[in-house]
C-alpha atoms as a PDB file:
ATOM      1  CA  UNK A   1      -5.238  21.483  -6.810  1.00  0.00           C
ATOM      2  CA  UNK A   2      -3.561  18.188  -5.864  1.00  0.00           C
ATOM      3  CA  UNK A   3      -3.527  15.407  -8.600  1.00  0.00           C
ATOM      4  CA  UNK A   4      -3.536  12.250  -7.471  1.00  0.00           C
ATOM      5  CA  UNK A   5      -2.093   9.163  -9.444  1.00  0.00           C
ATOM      6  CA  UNK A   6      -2.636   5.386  -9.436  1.00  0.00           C
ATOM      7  CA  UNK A   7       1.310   3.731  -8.402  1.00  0.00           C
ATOM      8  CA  UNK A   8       2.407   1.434 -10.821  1.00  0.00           C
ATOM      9  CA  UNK A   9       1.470  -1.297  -8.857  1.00  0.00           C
ATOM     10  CA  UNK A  10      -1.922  -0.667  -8.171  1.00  0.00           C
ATOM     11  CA  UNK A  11      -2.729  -0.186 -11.451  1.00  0.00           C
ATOM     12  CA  UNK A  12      -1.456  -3.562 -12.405  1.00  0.00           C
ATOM     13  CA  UNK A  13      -3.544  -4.814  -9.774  1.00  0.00           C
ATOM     14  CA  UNK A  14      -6.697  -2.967 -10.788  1.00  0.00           C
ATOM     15  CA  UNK A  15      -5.840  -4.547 -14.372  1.00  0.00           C
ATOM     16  CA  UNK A  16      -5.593  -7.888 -13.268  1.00  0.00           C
ATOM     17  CA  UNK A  17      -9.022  -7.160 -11.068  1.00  0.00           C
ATOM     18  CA  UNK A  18     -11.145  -5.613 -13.685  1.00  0.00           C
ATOM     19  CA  UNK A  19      -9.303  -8.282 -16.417  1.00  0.00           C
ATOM     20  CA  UNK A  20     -11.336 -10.731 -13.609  1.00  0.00           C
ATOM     21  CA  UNK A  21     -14.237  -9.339 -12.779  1.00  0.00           C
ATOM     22  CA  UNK A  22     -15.811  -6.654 -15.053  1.00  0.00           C
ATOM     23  CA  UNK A  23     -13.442  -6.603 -18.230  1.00  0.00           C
ATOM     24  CA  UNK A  24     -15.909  -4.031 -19.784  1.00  0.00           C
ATOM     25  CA  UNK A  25     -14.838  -1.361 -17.013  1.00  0.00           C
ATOM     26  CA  UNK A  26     -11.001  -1.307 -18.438  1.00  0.00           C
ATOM     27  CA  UNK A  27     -11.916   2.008 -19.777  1.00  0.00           C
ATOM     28  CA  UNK A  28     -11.715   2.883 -16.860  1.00  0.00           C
ATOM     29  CA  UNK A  29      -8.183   1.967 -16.073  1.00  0.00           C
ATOM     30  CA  UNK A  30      -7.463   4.093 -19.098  1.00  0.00           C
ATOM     31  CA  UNK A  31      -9.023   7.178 -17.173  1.00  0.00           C
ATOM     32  CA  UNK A  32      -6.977   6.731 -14.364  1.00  0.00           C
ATOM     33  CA  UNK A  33      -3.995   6.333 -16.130  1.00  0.00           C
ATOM     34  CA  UNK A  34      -4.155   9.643 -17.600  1.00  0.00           C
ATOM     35  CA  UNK A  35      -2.490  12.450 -16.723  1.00  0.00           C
ATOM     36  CA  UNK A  36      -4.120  15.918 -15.534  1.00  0.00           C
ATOM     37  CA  UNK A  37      -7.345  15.965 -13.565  1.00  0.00           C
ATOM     38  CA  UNK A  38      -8.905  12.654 -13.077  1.00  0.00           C
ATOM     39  CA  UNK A  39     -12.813  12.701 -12.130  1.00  0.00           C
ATOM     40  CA  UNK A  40     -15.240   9.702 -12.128  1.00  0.00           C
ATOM     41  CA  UNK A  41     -18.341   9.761 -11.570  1.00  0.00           C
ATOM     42  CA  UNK A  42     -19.762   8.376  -8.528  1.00  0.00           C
ATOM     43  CA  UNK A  43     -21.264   5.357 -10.891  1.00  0.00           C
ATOM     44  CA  UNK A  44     -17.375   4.651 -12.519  1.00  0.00           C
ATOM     45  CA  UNK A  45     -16.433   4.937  -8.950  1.00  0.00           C
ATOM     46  CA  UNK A  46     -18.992   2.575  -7.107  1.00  0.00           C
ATOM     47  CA  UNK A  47     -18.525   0.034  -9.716  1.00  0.00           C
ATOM     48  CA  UNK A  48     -14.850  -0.176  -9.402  1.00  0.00           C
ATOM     49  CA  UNK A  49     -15.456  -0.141  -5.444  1.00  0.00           C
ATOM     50  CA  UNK A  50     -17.330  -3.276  -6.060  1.00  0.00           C
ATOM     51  CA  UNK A  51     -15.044  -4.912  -8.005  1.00  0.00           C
ATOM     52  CA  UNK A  52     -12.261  -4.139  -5.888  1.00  0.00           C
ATOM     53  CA  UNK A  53     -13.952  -5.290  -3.102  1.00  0.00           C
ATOM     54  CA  UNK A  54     -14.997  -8.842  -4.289  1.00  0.00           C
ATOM     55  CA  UNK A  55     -11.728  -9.377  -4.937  1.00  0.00           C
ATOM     56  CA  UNK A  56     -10.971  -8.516  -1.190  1.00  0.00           C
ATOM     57  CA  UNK A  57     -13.058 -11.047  -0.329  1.00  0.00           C
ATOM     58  CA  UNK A  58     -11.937 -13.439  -3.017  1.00  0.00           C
ATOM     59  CA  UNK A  59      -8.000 -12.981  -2.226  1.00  0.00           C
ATOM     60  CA  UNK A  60      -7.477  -9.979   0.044  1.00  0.00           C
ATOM     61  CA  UNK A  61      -7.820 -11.695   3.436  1.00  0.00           C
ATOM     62  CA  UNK A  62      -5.937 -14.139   5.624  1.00  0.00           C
ATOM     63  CA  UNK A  63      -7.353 -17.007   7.775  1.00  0.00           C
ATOM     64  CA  UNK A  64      -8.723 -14.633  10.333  1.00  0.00           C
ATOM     65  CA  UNK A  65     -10.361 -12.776   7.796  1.00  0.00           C
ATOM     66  CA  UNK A  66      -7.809  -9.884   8.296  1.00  0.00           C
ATOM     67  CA  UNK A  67      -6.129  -7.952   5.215  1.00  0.00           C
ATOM     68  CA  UNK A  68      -3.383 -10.020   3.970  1.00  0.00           C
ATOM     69  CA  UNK A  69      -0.226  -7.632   2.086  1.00  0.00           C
ATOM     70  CA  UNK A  70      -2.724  -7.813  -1.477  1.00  0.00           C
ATOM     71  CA  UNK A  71      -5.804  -7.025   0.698  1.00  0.00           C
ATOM     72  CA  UNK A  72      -3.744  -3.407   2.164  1.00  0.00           C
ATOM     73  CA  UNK A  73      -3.193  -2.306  -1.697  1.00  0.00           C
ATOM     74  CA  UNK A  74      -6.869  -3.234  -2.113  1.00  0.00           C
ATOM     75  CA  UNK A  75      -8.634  -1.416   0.221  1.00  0.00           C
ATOM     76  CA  UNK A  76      -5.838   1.665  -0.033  1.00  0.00           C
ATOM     77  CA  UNK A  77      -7.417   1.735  -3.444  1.00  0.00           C
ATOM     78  CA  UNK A  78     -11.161   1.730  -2.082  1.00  0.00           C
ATOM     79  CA  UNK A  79      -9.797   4.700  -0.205  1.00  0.00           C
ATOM     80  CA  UNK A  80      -7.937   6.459  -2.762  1.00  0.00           C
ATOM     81  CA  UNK A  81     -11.376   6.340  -4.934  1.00  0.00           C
ATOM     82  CA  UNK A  82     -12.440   9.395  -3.685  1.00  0.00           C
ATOM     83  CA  UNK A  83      -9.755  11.638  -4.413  1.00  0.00           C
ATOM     84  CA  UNK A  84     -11.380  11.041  -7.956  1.00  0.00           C
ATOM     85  CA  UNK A  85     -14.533  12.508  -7.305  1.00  0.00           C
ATOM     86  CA  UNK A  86     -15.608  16.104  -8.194  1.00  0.00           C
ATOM     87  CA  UNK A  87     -15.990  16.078  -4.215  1.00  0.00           C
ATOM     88  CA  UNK A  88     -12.083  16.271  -3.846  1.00  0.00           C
ATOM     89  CA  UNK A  89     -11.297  18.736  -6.178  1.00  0.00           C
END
C-alpha cells in the first residue's frame, strides 16, 4: 500500500487556503498531516476541492486565465485528493 504525503509546501498552502476560506476545515489539515494511512471521506474531500479551487480562481491564474506557478501546486493538489480516498487504497 502506497502512502501518500502532503510536501511541505503544499501544506502551507492548503493552510493559508483553508486559514482564507473555510477556517473550520483546518482539521482537516491535521488529517493530512498525519502519518500512516490517510482516508477522507468523499465530503472532507469535496469540500477541500472547493476551497482549493476558489482560490484557483481567486489567485491561481494568469491574464489568459492559464495556471500561473501557485495555480500548478493548486490543482496538483485537486489531483492528489484522491489518493486519499478509500478508492485508492
Amino acid at each position: 500500500m502506497t502512502n501518500y504525503k502532503l510536501h511541505p509546501e503544499e501544506k502551507r498552502l492548503l493552510h493559508e487556503i483553508i486559514i482564507k476560506h473555510q477556517p473550520k476545515l483546518l482539521p482537516l489539515l491535521d488529517i493530512l498531516a498525519s502519518s500512516g494511512n490517510i482516508v477522507l471521506t468523499s465530503e472532507q474531500r469535496e469540500n477541500l476541492r472547493e476551497v482549493i479551487a476558489d482560490e484557483l480562481v481567486v489567485s491561481g491564474l494568469d491574464k489568459n486565465y492559464e495556471p500561473n506557478p501557485r495555480g500548478l501546486i493548486l490543482e496538483g493538489l485537486i489531483d492528489r485528493l484522491w489518493y486519499f480516498s478509500e478508492d485508492s487504497q
